[in-house]
Every structure is written in C-alpha cells, then in structure tokens.
C-alpha atoms as a PDB file:
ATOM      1  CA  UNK A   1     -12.308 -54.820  22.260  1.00  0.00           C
ATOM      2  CA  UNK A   2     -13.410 -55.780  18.839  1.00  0.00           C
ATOM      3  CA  UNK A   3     -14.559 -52.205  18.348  1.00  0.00           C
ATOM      4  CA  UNK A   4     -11.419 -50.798  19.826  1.00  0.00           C
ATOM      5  CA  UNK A   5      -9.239 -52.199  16.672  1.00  0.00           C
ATOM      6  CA  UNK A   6     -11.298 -50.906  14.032  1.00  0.00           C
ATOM      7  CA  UNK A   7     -11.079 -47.280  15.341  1.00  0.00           C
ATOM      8  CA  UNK A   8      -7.333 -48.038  15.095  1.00  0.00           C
ATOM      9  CA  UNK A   9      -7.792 -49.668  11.833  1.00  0.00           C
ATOM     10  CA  UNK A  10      -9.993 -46.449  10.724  1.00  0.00           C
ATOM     11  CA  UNK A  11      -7.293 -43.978  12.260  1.00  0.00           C
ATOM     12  CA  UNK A  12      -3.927 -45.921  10.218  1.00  0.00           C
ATOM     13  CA  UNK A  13      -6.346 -46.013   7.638  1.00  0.00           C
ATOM     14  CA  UNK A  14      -6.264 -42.317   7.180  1.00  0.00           C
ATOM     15  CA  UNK A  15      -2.734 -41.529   8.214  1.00  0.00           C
ATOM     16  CA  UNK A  16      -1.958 -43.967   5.065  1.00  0.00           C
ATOM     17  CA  UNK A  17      -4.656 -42.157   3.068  1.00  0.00           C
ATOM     18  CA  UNK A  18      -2.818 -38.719   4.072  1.00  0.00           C
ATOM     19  CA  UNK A  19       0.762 -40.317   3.771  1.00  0.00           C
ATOM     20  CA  UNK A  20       0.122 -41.452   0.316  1.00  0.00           C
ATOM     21  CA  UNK A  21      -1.750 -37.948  -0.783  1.00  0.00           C
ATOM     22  CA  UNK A  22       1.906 -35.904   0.490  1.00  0.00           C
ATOM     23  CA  UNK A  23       4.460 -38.079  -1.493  1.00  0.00           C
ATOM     24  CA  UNK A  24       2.176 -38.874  -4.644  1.00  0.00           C
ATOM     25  CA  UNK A  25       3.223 -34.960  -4.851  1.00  0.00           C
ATOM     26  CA  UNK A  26       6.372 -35.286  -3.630  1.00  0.00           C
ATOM     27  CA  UNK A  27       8.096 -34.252  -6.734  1.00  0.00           C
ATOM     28  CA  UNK A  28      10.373 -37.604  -7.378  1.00  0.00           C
ATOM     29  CA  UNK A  29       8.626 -40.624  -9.574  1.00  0.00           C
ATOM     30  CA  UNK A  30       9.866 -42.820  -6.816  1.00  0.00           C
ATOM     31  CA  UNK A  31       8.228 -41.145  -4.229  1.00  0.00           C
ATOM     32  CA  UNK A  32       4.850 -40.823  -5.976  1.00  0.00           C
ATOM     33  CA  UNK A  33       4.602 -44.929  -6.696  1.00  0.00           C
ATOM     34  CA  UNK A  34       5.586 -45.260  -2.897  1.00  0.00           C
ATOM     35  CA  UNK A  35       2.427 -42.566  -2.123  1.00  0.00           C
ATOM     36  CA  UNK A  36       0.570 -44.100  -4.447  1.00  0.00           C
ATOM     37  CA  UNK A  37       0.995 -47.397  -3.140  1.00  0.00           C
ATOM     38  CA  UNK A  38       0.672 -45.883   0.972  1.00  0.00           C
ATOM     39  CA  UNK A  39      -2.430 -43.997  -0.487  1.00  0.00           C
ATOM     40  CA  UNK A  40      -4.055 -47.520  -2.407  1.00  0.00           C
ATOM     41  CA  UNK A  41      -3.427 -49.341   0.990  1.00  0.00           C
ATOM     42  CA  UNK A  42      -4.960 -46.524   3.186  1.00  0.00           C
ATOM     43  CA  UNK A  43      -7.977 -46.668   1.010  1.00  0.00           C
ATOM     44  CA  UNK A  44      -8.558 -50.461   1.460  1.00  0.00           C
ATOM     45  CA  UNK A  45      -7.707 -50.595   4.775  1.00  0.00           C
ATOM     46  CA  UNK A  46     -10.306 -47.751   5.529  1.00  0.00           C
ATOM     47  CA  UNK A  47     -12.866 -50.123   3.279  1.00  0.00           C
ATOM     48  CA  UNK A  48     -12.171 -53.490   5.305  1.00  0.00           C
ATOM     49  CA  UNK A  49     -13.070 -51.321   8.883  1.00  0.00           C
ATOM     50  CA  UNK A  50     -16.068 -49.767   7.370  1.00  0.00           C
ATOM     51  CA  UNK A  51     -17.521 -52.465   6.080  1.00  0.00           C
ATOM     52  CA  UNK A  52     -17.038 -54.775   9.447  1.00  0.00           C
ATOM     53  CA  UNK A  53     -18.347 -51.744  11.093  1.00  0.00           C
ATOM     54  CA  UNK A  54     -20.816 -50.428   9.179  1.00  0.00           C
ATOM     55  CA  UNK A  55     -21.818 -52.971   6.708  1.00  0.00           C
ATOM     56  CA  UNK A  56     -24.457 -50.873   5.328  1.00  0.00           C
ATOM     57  CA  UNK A  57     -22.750 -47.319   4.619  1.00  0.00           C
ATOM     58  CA  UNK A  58     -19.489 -48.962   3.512  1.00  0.00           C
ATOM     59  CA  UNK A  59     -20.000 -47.526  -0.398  1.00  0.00           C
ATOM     60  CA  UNK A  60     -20.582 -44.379   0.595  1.00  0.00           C
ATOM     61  CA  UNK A  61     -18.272 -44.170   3.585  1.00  0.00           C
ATOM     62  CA  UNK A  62     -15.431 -45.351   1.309  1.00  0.00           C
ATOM     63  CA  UNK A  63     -16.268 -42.958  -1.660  1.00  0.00           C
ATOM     64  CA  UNK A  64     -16.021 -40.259   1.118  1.00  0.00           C
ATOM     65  CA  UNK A  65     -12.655 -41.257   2.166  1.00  0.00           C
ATOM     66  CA  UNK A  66     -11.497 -40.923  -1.289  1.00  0.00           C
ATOM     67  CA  UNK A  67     -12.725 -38.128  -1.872  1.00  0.00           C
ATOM     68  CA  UNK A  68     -10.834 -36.834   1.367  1.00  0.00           C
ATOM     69  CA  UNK A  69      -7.556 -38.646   0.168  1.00  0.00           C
ATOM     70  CA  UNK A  70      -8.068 -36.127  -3.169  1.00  0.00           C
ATOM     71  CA  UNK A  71      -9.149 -33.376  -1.059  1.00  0.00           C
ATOM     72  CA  UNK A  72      -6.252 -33.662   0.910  1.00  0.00           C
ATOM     73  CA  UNK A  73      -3.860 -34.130  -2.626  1.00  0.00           C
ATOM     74  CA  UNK A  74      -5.513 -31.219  -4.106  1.00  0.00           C
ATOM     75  CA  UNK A  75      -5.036 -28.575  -1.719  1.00  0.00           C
ATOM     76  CA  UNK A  76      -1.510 -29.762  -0.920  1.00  0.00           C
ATOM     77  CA  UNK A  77      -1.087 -29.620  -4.930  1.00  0.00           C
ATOM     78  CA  UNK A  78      -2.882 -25.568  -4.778  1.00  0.00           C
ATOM     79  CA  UNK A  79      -0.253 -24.869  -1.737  1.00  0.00           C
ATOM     80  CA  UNK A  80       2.776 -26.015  -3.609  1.00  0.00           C
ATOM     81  CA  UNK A  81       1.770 -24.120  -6.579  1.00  0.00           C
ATOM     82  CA  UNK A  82       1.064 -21.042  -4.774  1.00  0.00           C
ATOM     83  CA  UNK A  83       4.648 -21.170  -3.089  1.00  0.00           C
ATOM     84  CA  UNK A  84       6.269 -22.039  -6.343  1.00  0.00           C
ATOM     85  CA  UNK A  85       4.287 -18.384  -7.600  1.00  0.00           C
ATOM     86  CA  UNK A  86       5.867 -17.148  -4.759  1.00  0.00           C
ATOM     87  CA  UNK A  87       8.830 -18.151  -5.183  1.00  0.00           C
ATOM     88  CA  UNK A  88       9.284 -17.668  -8.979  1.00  0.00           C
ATOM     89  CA  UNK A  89       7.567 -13.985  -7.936  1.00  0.00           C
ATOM     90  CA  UNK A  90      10.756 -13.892  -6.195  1.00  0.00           C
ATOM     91  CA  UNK A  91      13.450 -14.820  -8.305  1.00  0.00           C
ATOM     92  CA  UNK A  92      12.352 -12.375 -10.886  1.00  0.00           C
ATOM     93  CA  UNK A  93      12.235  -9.400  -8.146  1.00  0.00           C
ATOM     94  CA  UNK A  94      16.281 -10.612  -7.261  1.00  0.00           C
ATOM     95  CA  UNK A  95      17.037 -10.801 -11.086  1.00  0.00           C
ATOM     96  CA  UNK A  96      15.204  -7.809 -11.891  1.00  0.00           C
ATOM     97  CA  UNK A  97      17.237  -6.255  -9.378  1.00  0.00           C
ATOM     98  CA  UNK A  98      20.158  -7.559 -10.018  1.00  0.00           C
ATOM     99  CA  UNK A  99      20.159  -5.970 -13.461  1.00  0.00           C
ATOM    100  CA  UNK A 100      19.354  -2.841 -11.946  1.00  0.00           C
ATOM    101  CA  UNK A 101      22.264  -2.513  -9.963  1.00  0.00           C
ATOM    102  CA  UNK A 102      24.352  -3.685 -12.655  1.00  0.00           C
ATOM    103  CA  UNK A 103      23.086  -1.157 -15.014  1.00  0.00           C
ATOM    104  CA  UNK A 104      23.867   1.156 -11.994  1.00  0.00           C
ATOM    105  CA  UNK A 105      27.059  -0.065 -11.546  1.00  0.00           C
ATOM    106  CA  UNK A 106      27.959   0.247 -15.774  1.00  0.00           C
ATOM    107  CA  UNK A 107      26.041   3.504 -16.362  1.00  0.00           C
ATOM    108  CA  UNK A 108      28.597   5.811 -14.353  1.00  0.00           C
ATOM    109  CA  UNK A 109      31.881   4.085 -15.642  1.00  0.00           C
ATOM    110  CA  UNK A 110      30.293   4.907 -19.598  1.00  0.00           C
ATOM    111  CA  UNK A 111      29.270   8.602 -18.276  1.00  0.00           C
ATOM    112  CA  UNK A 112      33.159   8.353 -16.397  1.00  0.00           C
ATOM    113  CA  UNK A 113      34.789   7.743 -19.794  1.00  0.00           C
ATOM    114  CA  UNK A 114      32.583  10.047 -22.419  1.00  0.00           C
ATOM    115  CA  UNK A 115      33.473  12.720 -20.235  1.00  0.00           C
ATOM    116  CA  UNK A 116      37.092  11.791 -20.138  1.00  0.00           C
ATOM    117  CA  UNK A 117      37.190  11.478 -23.935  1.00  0.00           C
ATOM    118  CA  UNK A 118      34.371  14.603 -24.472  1.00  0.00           C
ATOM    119  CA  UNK A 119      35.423  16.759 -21.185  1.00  0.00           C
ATOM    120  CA  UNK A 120      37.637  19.676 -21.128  1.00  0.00           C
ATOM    121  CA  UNK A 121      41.115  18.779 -19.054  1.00  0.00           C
ATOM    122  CA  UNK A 122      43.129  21.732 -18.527  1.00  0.00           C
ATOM    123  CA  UNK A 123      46.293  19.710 -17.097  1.00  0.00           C
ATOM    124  CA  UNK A 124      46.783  17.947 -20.731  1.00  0.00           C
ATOM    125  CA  UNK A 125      47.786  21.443 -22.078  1.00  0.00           C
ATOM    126  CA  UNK A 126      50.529  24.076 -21.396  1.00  0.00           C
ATOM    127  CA  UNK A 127      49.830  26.445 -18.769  1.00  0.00           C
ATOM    128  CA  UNK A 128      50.737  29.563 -18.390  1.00  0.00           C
ATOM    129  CA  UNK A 129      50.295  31.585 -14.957  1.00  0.00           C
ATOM    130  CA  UNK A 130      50.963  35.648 -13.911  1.00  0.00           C
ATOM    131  CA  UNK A 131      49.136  39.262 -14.183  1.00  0.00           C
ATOM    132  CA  UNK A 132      48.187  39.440 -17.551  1.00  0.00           C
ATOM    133  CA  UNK A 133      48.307  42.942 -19.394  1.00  0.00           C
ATOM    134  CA  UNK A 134      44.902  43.483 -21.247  1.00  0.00           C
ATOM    135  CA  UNK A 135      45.455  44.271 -25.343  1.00  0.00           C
ATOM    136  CA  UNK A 136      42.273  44.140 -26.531  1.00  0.00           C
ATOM    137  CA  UNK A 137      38.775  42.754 -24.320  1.00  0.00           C
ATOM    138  CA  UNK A 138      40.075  38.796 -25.959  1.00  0.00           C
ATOM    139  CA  UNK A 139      43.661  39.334 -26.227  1.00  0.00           C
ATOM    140  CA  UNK A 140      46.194  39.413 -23.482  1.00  0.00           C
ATOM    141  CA  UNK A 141      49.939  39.200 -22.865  1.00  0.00           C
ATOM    142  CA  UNK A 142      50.988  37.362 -19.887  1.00  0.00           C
ATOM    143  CA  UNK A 143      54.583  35.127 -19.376  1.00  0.00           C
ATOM    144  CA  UNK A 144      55.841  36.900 -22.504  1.00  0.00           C
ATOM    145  CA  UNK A 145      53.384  35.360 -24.745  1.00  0.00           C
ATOM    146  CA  UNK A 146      50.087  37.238 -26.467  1.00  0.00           C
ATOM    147  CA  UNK A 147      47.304  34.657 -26.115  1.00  0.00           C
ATOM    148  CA  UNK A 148      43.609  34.916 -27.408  1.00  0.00           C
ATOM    149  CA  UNK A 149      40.884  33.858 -25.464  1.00  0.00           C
ATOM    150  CA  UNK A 150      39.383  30.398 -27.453  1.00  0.00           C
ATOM    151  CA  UNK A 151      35.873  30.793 -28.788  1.00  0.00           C
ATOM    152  CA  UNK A 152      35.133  34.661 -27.831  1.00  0.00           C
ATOM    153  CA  UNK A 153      35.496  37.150 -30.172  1.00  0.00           C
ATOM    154  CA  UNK A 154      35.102  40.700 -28.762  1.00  0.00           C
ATOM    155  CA  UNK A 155      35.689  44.391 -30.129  1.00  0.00           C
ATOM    156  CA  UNK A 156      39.530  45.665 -30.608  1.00  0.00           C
ATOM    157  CA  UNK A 157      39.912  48.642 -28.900  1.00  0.00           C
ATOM    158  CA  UNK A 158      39.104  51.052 -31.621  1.00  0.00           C
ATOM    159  CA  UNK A 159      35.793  50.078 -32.437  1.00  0.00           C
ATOM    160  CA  UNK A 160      32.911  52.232 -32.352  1.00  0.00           C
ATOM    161  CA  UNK A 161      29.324  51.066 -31.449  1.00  0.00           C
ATOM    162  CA  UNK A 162      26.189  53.170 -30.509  1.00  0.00           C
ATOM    163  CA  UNK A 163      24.759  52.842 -27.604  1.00  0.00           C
ATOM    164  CA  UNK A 164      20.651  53.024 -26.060  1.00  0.00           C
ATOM    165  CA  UNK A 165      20.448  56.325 -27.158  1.00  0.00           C
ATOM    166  CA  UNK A 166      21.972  56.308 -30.555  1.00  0.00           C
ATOM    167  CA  UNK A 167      25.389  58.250 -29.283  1.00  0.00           C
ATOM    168  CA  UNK A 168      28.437  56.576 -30.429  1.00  0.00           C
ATOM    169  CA  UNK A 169      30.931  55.165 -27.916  1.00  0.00           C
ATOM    170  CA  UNK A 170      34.359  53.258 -28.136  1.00  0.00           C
ATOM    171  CA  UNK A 171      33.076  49.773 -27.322  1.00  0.00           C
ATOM    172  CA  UNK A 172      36.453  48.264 -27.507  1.00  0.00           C
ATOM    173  CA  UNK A 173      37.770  50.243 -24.870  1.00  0.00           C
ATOM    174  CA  UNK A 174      35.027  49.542 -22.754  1.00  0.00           C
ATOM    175  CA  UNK A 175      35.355  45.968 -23.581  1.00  0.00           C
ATOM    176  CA  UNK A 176      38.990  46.266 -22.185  1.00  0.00           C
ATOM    177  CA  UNK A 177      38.344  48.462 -19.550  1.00  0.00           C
ATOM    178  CA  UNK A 178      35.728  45.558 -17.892  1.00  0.00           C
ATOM    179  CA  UNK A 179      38.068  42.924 -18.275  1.00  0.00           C
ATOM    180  CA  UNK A 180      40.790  45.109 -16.595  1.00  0.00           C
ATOM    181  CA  UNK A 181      38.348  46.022 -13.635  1.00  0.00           C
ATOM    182  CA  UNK A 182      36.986  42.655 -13.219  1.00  0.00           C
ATOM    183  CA  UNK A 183      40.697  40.733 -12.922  1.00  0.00           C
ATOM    184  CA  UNK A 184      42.363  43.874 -11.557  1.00  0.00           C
ATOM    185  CA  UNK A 185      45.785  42.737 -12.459  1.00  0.00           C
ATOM    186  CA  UNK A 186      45.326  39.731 -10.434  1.00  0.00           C
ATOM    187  CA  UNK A 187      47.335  36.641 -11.433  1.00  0.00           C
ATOM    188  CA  UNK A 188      45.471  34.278 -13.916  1.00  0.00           C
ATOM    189  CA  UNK A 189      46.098  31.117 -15.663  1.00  0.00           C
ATOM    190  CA  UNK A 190      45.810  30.436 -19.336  1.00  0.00           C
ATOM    191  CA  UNK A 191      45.904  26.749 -20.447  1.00  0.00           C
ATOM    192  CA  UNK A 192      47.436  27.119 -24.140  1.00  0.00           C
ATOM    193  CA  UNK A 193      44.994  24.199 -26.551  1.00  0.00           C
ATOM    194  CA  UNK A 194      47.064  26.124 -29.729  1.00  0.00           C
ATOM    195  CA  UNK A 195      50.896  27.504 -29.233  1.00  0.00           C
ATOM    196  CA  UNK A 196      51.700  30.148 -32.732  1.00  0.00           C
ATOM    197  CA  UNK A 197      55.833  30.807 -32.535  1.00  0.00           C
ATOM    198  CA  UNK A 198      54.812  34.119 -34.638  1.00  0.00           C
ATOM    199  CA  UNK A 199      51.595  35.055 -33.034  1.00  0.00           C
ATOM    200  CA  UNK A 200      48.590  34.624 -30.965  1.00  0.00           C
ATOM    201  CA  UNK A 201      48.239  31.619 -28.663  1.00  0.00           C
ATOM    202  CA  UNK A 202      44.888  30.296 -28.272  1.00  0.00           C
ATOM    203  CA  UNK A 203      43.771  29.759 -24.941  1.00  0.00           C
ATOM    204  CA  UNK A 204      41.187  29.397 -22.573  1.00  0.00           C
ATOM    205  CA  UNK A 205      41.773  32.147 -19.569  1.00  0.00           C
ATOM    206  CA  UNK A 206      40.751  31.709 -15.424  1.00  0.00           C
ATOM    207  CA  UNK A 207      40.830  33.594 -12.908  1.00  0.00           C
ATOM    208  CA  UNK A 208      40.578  30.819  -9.661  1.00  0.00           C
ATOM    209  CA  UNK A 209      37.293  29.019 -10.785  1.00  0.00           C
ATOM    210  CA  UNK A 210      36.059  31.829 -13.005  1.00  0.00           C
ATOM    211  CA  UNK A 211      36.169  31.485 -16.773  1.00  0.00           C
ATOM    212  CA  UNK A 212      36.945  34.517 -18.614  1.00  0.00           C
ATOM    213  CA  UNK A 213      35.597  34.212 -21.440  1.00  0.00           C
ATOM    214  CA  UNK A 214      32.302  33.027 -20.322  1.00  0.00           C
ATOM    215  CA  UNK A 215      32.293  36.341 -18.058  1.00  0.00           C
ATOM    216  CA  UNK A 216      33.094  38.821 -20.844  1.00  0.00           C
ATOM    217  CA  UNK A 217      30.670  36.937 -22.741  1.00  0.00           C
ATOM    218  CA  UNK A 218      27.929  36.935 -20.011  1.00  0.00           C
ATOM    219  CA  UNK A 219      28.635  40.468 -19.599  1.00  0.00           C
ATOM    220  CA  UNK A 220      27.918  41.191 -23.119  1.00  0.00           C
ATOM    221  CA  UNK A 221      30.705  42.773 -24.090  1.00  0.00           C
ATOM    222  CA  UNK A 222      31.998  40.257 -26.217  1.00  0.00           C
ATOM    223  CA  UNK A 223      30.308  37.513 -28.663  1.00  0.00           C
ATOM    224  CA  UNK A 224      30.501  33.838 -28.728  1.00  0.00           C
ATOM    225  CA  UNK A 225      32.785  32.810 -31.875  1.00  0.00           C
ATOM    226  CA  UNK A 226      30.881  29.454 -33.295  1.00  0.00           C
ATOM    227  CA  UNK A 227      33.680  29.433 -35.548  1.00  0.00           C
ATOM    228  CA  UNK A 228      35.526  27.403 -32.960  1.00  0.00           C
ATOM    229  CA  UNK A 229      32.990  26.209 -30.235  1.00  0.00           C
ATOM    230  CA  UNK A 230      29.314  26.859 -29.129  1.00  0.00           C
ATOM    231  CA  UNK A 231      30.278  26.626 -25.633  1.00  0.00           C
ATOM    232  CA  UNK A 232      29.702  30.405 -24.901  1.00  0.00           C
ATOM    233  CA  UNK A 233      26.239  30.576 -27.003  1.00  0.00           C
ATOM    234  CA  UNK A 234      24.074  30.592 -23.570  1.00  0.00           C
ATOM    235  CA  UNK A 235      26.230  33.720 -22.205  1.00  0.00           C
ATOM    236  CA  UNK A 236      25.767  35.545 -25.644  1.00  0.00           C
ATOM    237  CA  UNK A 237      21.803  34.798 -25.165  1.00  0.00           C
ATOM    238  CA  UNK A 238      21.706  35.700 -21.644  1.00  0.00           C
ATOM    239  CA  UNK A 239      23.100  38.697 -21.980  1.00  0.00           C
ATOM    240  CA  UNK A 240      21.557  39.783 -25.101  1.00  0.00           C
ATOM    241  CA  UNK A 241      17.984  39.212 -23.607  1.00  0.00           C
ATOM    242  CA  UNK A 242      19.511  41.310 -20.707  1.00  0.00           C
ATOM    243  CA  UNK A 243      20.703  44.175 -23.213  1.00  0.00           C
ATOM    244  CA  UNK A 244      24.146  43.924 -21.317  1.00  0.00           C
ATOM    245  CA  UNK A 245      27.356  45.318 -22.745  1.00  0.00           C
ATOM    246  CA  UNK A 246      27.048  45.946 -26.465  1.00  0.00           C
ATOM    247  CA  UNK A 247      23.701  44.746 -26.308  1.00  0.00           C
ATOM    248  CA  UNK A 248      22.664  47.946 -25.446  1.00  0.00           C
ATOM    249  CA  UNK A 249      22.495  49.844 -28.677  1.00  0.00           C
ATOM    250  CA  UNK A 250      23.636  48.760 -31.732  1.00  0.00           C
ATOM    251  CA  UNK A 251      26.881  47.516 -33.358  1.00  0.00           C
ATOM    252  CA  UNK A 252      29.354  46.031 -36.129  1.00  0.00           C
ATOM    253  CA  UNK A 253      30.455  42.458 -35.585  1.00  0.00           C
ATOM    254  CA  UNK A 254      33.936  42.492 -34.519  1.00  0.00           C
ATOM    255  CA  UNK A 255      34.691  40.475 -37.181  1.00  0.00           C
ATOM    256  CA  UNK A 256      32.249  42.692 -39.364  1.00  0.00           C
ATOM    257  CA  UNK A 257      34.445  45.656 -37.933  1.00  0.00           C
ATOM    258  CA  UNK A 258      37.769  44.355 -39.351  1.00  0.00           C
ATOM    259  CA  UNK A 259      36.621  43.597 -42.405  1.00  0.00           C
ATOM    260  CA  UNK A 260      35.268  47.358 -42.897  1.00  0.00           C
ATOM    261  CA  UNK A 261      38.541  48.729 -41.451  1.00  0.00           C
ATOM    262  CA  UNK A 262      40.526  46.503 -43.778  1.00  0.00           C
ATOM    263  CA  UNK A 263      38.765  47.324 -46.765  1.00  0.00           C
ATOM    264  CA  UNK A 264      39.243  50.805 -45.884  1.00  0.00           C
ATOM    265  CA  UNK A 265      42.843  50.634 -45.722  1.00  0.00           C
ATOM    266  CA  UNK A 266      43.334  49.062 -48.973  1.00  0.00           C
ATOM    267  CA  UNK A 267      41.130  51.589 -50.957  1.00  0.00           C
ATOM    268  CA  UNK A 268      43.663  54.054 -52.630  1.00  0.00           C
ATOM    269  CA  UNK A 269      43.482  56.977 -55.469  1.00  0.00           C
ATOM    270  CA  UNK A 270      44.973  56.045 -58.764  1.00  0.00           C
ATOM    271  CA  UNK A 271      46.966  59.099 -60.131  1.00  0.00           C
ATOM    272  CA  UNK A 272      48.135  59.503 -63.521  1.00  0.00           C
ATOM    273  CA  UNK A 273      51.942  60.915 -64.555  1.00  0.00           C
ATOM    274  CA  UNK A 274      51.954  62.808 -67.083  1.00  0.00           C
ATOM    275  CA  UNK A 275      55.200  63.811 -68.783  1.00  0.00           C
ATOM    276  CA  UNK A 276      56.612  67.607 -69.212  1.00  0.00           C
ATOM    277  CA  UNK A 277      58.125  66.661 -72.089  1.00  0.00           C
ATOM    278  CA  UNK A 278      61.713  65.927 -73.364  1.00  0.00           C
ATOM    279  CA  UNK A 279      63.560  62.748 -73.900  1.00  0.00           C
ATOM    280  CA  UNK A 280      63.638  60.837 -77.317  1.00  0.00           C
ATOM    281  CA  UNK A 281      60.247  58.911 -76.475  1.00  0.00           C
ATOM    282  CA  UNK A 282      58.355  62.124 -75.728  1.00  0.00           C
ATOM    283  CA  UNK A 283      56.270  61.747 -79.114  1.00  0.00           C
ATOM    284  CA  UNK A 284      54.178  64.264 -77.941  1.00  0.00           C
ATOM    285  CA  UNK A 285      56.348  67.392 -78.583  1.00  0.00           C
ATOM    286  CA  UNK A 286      56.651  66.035 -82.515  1.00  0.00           C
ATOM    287  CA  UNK A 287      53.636  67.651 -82.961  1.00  0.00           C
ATOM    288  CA  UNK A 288      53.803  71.099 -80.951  1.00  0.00           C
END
C-alpha cells in the first residue's frame, strides 16, 4: 500500500502546486502569500514522493513540477490579462458610446434654440388676414392698411422694360397682373415685422403655405432687395438662369427706374422776367 500513498501524496502535491499558482494571482497581497505558501508546500510535498519513489529522477522530476506550477501561473496570468483587454475594450466601446448619445441628445436642443433665436416666427408679429387689392407687383392693400412685401423689390406699374425681342412692354403691369392671377383675390395673410402710421407696412405676404414674395421672385418678375435680406437671392438666380419674367429682355432696376423718373420730374426750365418798363426802379427807360 506503500505505493498507494505516494500517488496520493503526488496527486495533493499538484492540487497544492495548482492551488498556490491561482491565488499567487489572485489580485489581494493576502491571497498571494497564502498561494505562495500552498504553492511552496505543493512543491515539497511533490519532492518528498519523488524522491521515495524515484530516487534517481527526483532533480529532474521536481524541476518539471515547477516548471508546471509556472506554466500553470503563466497562462492563468495571459488569461486574466486578455479578459482585462477585453474588458477595458469594453468600457471604452460603453463610454465611447455614451458620449455619442449625449452629443446626440445636446446637438438637437443647440440646433432647437439657434433656430428659435435665428428662425423666422410669424406668430411674434401682427397679422393681418383678407383679399388683398394688388397696387403695384410688391405693394398691396388689404385690412385697410398698404403693406410692402419685405425684401422684394419689383417694378411699379408704369415701368417700361424690353423684352426678347427688343419691343418695349409695361413690365410693371405685368408684374401686377401675375400676382393678381396667381392669388386671384383669394384671402392672404401678411405678418407686419414694420407697422408706418403714415405709410407702407413692411411685411412678409402668404397665401396658405406659399410665400409671395419668393413666388414673384421665382417667377422673375420681381428682384431680391439685399438691402434688407438675402433670403430671396436663390429665386432671383433661378429665374434669371431661366430668363423668366423680366429676365427675358432687358431692363431698369426698379430702384434704377425711380431714380430716372424722379430726376425727371425735378428737371425744370429757368425763365427770365423781363420788365415792360415803368415804375420808379425801371432804370432802364432813363436812357431811351
């Protein structure tokens, strides 16, 4: 039976020798003495059976044991590390997405608020609602008030352009005449952004989800006014790449137009008086 307890001895030998190789990694100081300690015992434990066993291998039989007690350490140490990889892999996927959902989450509340400080709101401004009778292409008079379309500027109605062929036409009333055929006396709403007591209200004009100025813009028959916004610039190019409107011959600036007709009106012929003669301070007939 002698033989019996030393392949016992042999087998606690290495559960000590793999005992000792777990906790001297366990992560804890205490553990690793207690492994170190299980592992040291294992070891010399394994020794005493050898060498009653096999008297003559025992070096060589011990140095392999050890060298299966750090086989067994090292690739215990290699899993760990791999599975802290994997986990640390892991953290930074959750905290890399974690900031990407909380950039999602941030990103639409800034693009909510520039576009409630940038955005056009009609209800913060006066409106005004009815059929709206057509002045000039731009200017209107609807609910008793005139109001001019904001950022257009299109041709009164007694301009005079030429068209394709070189004929002259009267743009303005053409102008007019589209914007009368398009709404068709069909009630529109103009949000007031400037009230004049005297004069013209600026405004932007709809008609249901239809922007009048953009159309008359679009359609060419009226020009975007930088003056006070950009905002119709892409009509003005579309429809001047499309030769639309007054795009299709050639033509004063309405603003260009004005200026001619009032320079026009203020040119006048100096005449001279002369006197026929009589009176005290007619020096003249002294020297008939």
């Amino acid at each position: 039976m002698l033989w019996l307890k030393r392949i016992i001895c042999g087998i606690v030998a290495l559960i000590f020798i793999f005992i000792g190789a777990r906790l001297i990694h366990g992560g804890e100081q205490v553990w690793q003495a207690i492994g170190f300690c299980i592992l040291v015992g294992g070891i010399t434990l394994a020794h005493i059976a050898i060498v009653q066993q096999l008297p003559k291998y025992n070096f060589w039989i011990t140095l392999t044991a050890a060298g299966l007690a750090y086989a067994l350490y090292s690739t215990h140490n290699e899993t760990l590390g791999q599975e802290k990889e994997i986990i640390d892999a892991r953290l930074e996927y959750e905290l890399e997405k974690s900031r990407s959902l909380s950039k999602q989450e941030k990103t639409p509340r800034k693009e909510q608020k520039k576009k409630r400080e940038t955005g056009f709101d009609p209800s913060a401004y006066p409106k005004i609602s009815g059929s709206a009778n057509v002045i000039h292409a731009h200017v209107f008079y609807i609910g008793g008030r005139y109001v001019r379309l904001f950022g257009v500027d299109a041709p009164d109605n007694d301009q005079i352009c030429s068209d394709a062929n070189g004929s002259s036409y009267n743009c303005g009333e053409e102008a007019a005449s589209w914007v009368r055929g398009w709404i068709d006396n069909n009630p529109i709403d103009c949000y007031l952004l400037k009230i004049e007591p005297n004069g013209q209200d600026l405004a932007t004009c709809v008609w249901g989800e239809y922007d009048i100025g953009a159309g008359l813009v679009g359609a060419g028959w009226a020009l975007a006014n930088t003056r006070e916004s950009d905002i119709y610039r892409p009509y003005e190019a579309k429809a001047k790449s499309e030769s639309s409107g007054l795009w299709q011959g050639t033509f004063y600036a309405p603003e260009d137009w004005r200026d001619i007709k009032r320079r026009r009106n203020d040119f006048t012929i100096k005449r001279t008086t002369v006197s026929k003669g009589g009176g005290f301070f007619d020096f003249g007939s002294w020297f008939k």
